[in-house]
N, C-alpha and C. Protein backbone atom coordinates (compact mmCIF):
# COMPACT_ATOMS: atom_id res chain seq x y z
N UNK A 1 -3.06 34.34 20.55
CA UNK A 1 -2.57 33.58 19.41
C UNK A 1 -3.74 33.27 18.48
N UNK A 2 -3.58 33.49 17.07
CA UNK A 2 -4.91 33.20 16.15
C UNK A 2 -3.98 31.82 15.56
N UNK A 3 -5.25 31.15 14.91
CA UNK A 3 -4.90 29.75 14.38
C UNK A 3 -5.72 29.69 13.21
N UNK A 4 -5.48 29.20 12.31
CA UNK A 4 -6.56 28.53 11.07
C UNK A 4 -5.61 27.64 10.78
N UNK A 5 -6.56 26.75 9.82
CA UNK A 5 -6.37 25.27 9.33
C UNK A 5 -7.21 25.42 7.92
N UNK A 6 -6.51 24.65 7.55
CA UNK A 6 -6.90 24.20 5.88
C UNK A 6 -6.51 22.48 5.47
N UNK A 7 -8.07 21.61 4.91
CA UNK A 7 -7.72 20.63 4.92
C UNK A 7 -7.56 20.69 3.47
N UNK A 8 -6.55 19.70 2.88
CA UNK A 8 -6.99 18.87 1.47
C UNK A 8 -6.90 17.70 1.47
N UNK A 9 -7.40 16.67 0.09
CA UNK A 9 -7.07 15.80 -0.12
C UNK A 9 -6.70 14.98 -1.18
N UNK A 10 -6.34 13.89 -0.95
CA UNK A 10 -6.14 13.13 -2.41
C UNK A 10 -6.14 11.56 -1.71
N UNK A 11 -5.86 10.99 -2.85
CA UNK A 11 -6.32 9.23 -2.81
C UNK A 11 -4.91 8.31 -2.71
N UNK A 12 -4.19 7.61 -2.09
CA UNK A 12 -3.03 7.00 -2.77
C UNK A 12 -3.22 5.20 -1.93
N UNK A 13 -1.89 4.51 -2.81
CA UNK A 13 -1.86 3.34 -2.38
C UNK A 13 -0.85 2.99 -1.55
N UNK A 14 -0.43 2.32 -0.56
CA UNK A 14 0.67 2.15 0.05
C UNK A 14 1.22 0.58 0.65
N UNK A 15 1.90 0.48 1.50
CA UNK A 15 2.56 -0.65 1.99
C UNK A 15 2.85 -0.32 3.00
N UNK A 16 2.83 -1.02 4.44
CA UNK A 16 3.46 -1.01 5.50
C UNK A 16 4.12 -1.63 5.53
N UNK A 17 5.76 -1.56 5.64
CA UNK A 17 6.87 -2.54 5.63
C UNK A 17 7.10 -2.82 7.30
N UNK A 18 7.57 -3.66 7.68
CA UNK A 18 7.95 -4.05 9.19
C UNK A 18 6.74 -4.68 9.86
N UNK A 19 5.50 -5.06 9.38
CA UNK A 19 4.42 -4.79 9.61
C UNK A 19 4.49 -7.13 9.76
N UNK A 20 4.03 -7.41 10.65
CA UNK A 20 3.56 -9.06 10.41
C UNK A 20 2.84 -9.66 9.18
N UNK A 21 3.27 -10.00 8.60
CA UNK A 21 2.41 -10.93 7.32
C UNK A 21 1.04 -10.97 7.44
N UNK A 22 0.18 -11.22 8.69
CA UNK A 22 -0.88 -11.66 8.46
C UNK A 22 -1.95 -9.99 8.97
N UNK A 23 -0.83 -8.97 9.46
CA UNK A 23 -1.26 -7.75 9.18
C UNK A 23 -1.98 -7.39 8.37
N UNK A 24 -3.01 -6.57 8.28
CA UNK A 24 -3.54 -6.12 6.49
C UNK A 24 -2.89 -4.73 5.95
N UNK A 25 -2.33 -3.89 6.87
CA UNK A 25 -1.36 -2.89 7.00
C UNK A 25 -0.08 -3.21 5.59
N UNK A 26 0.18 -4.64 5.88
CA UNK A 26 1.23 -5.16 5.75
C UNK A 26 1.65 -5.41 3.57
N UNK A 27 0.21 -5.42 3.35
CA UNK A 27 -0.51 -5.82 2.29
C UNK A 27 -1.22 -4.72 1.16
N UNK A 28 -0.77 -4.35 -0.08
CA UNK A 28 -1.13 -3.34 -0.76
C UNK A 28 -2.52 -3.15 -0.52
N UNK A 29 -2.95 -1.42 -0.01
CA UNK A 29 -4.15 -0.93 0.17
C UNK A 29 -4.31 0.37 0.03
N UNK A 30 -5.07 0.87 -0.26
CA UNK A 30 -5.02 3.00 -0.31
C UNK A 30 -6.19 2.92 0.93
N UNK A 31 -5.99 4.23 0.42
CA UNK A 31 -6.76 5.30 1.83
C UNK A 31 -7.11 6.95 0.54
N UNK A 32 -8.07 7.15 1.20
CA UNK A 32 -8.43 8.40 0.98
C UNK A 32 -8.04 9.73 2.02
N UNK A 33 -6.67 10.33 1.98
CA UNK A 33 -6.82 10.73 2.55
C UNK A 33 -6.87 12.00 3.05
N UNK A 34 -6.73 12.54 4.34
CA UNK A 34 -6.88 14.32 4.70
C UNK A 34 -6.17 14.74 4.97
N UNK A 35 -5.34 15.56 4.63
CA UNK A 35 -4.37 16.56 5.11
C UNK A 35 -4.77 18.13 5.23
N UNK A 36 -4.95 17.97 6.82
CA UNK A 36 -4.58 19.45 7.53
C UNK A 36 -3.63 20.07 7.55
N UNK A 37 -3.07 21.36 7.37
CA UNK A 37 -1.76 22.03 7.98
C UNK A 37 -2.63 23.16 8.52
N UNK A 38 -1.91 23.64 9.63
CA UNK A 38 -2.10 24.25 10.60
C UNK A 38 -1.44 25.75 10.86
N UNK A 39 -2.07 26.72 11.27
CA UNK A 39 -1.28 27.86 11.12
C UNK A 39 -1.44 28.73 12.30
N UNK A 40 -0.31 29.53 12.79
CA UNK A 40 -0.74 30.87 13.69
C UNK A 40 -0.08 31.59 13.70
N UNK A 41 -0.10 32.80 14.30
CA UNK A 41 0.62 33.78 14.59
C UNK A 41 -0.02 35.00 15.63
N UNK A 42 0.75 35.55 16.35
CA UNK A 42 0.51 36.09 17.30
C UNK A 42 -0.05 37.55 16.92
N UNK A 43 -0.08 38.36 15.80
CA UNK A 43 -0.76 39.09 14.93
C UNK A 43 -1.61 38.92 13.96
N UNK A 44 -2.22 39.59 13.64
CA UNK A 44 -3.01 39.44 11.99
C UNK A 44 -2.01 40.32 11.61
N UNK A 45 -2.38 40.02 9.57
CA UNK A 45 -1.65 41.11 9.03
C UNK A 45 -2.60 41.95 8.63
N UNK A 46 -2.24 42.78 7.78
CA UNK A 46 -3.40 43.86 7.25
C UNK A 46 -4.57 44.19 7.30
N UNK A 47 -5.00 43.12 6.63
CA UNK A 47 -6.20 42.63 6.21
C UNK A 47 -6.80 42.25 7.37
N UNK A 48 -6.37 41.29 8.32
CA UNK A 48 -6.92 40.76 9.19
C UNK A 48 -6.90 39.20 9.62
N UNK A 49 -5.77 38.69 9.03
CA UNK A 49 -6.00 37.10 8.18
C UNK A 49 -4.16 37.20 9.41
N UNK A 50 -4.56 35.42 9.67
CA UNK A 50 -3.10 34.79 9.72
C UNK A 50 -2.48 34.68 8.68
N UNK A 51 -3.16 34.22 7.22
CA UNK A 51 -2.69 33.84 6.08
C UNK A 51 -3.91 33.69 5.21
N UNK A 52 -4.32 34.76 3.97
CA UNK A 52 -4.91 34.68 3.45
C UNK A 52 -4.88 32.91 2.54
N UNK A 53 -5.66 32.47 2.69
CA UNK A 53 -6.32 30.72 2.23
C UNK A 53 -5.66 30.58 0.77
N UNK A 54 -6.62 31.77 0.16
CA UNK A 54 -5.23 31.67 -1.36
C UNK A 54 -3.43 31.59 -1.69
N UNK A 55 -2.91 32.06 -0.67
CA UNK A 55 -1.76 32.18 -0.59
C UNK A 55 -1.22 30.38 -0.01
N UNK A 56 -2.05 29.30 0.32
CA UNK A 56 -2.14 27.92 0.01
C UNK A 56 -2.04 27.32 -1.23
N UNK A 57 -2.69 27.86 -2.11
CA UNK A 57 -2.63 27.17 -3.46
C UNK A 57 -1.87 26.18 -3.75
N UNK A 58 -0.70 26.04 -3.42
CA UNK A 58 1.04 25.73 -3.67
C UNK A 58 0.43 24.40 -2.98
N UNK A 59 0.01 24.80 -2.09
CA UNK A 59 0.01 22.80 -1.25
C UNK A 59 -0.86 22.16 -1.80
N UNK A 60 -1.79 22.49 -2.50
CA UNK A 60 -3.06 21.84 -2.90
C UNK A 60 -2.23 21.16 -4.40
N UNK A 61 -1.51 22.00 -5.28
CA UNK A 61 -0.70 21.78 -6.22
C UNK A 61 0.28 20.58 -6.25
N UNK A 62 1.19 20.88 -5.16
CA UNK A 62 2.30 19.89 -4.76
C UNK A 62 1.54 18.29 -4.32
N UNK A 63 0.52 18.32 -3.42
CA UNK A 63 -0.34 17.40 -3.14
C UNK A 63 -1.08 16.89 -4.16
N UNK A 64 -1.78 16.79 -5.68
CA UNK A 64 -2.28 17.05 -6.25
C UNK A 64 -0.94 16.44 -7.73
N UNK A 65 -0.20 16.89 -7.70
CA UNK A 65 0.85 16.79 -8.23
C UNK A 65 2.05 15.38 -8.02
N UNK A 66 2.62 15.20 -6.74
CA UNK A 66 3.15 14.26 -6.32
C UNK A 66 2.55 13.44 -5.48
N UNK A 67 1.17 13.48 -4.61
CA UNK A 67 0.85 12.25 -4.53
C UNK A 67 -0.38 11.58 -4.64
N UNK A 68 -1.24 12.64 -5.35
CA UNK A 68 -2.66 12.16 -5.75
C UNK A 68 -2.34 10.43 -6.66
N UNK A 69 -3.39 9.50 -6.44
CA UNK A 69 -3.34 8.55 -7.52
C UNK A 69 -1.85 8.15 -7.28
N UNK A 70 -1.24 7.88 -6.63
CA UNK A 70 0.41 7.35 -6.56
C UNK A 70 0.42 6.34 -5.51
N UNK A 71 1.75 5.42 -5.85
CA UNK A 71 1.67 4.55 -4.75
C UNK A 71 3.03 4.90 -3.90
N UNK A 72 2.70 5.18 -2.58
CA UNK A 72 3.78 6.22 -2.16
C UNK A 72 4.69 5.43 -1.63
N UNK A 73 4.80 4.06 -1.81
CA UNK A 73 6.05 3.66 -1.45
C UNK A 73 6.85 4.02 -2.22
N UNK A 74 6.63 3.94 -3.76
CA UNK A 74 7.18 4.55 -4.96
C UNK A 74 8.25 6.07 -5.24
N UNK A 75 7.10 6.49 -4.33
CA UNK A 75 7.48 7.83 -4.48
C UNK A 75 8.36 8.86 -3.01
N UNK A 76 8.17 8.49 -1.88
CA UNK A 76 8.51 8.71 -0.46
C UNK A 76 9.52 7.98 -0.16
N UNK A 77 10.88 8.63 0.46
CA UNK A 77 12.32 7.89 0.92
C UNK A 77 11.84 7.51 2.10
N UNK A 78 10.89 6.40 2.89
CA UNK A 78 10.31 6.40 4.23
C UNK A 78 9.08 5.68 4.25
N UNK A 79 9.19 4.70 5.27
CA UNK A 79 7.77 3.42 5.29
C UNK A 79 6.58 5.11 5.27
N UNK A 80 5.94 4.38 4.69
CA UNK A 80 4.46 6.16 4.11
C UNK A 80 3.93 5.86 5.38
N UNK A 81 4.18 5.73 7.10
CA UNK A 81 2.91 5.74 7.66
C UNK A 81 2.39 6.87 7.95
N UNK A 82 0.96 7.18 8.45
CA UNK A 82 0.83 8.67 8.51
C UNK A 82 1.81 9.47 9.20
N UNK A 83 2.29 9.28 10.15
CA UNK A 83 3.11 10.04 11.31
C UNK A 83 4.45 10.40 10.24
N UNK A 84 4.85 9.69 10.00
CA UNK A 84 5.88 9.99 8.87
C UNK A 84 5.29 10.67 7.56
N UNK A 85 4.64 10.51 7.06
CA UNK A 85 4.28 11.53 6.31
C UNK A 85 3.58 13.45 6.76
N UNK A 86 3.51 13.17 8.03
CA UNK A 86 2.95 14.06 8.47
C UNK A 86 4.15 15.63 8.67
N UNK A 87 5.20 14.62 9.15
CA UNK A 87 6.60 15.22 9.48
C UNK A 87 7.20 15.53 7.84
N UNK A 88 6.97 14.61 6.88
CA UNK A 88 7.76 15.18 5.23
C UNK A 88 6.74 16.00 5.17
N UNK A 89 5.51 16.66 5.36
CA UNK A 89 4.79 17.50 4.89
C UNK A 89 5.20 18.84 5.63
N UNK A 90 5.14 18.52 6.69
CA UNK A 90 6.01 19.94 7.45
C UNK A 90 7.18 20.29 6.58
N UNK A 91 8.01 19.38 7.31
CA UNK A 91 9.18 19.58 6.51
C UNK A 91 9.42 20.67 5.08
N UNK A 92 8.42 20.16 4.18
CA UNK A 92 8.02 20.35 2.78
C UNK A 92 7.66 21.57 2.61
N UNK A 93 6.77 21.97 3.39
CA UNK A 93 6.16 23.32 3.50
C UNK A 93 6.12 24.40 4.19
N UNK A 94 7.09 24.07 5.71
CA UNK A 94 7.48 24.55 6.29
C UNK A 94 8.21 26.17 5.81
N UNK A 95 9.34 26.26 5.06
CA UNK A 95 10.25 27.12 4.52
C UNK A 95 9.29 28.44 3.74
N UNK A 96 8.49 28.10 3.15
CA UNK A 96 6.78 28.49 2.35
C UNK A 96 6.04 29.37 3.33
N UNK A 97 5.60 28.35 4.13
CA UNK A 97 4.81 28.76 5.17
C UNK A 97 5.41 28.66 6.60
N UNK A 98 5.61 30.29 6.88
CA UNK A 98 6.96 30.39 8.28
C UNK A 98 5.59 30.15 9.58
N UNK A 99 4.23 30.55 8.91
CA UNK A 99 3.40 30.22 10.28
C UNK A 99 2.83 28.79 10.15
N UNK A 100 3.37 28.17 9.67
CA UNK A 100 2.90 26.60 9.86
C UNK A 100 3.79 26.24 10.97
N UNK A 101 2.66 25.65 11.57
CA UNK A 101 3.10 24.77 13.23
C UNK A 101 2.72 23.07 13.01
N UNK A 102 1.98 22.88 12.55
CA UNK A 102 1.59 21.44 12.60
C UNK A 102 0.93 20.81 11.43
N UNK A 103 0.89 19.99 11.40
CA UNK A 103 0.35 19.29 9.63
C UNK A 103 0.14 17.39 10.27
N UNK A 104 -1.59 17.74 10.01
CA UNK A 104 -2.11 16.20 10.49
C UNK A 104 -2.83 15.19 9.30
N UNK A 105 -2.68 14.36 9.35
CA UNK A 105 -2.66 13.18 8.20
C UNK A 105 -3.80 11.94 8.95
N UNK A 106 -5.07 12.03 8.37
CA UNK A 106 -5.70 11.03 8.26
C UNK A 106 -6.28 9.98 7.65
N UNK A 107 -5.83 8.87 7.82
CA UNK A 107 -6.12 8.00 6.44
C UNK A 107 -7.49 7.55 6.67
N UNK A 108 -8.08 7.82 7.87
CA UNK A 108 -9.73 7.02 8.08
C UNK A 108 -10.18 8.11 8.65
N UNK A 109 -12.05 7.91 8.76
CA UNK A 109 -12.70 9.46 9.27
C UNK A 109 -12.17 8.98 10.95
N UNK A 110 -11.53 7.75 11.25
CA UNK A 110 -11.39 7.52 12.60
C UNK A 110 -9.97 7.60 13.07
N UNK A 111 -9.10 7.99 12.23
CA UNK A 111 -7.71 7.74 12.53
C UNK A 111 -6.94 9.08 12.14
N UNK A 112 -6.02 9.81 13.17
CA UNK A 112 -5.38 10.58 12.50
C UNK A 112 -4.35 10.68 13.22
N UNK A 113 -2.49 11.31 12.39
CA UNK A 113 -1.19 11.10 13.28
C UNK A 113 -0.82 13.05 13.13
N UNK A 114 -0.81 13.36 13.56
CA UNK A 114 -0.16 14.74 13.65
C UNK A 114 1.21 15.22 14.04
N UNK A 115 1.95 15.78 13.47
CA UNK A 115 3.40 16.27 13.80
C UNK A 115 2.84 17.78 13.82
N UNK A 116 3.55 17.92 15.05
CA UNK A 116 3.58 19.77 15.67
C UNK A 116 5.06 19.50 16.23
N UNK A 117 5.34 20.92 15.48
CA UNK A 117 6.72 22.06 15.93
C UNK A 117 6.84 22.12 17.00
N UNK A 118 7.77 22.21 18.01
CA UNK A 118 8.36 22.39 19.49
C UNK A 118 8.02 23.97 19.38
N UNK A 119 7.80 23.95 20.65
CA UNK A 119 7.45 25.63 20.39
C UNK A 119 8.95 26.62 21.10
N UNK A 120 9.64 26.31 20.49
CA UNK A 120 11.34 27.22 20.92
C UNK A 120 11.52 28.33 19.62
């Protein structure tokens, strides 16, 4: 099985709803953050590539586009925590990219939530 990964990023502000008052979660704050998606396939193609890196463009765009500089409660049907955003990014890009397996979301260089595909 070959794998590559490609990170990007962008900046946004958010809210944790459900969260205790004296939480800081709880309380408007951004994050800078990283998004990985993840790729494999049990061949190369032609060339030699799981997925030539350019043929990404689209996520860097969409990312870049809808949630750079945004406050994603605003913009996301869903409390923005990473784990949940991790799963609308699959989701999102999934159909695009048939060898995407997983897509991980870190809002700190110490924190990260990852959603991976069942492997059926």
């Amino acid at each position: 099985m070959y794998k590559i990964s490609k990170r990007f990023s962008f900046s946004a502000s958010h809210i944790l709803d459900g969260l205790p008052q004296e939480h800081p979660c709880s309380r408007l704050h951004g994050h800078n953050y990283m998004i990985t998606i993840y790729l494999r396939a049990e061949q190369l193609n032609s060339v030699g590539f799981v997925k030539d890196y350019r043929e990404l463009d689209h996520v860097k765009r969409y990312i870049d586009e809808k949630l750079d500089h945004r406050h994603l409660n605003d913009i996301l049907p869903f409390n923005p925590t990473a784990e949940n955003m991790a799963k609308y990014l699959y989701d999102v890009f999934k159909a695009d990219i048939p060898e995407l397996y997983a897509v991980e979301v870190s809002e700190t260089p110490k924190t990260t939530a990852v959603y991976e595909a069942d492997n059926k």
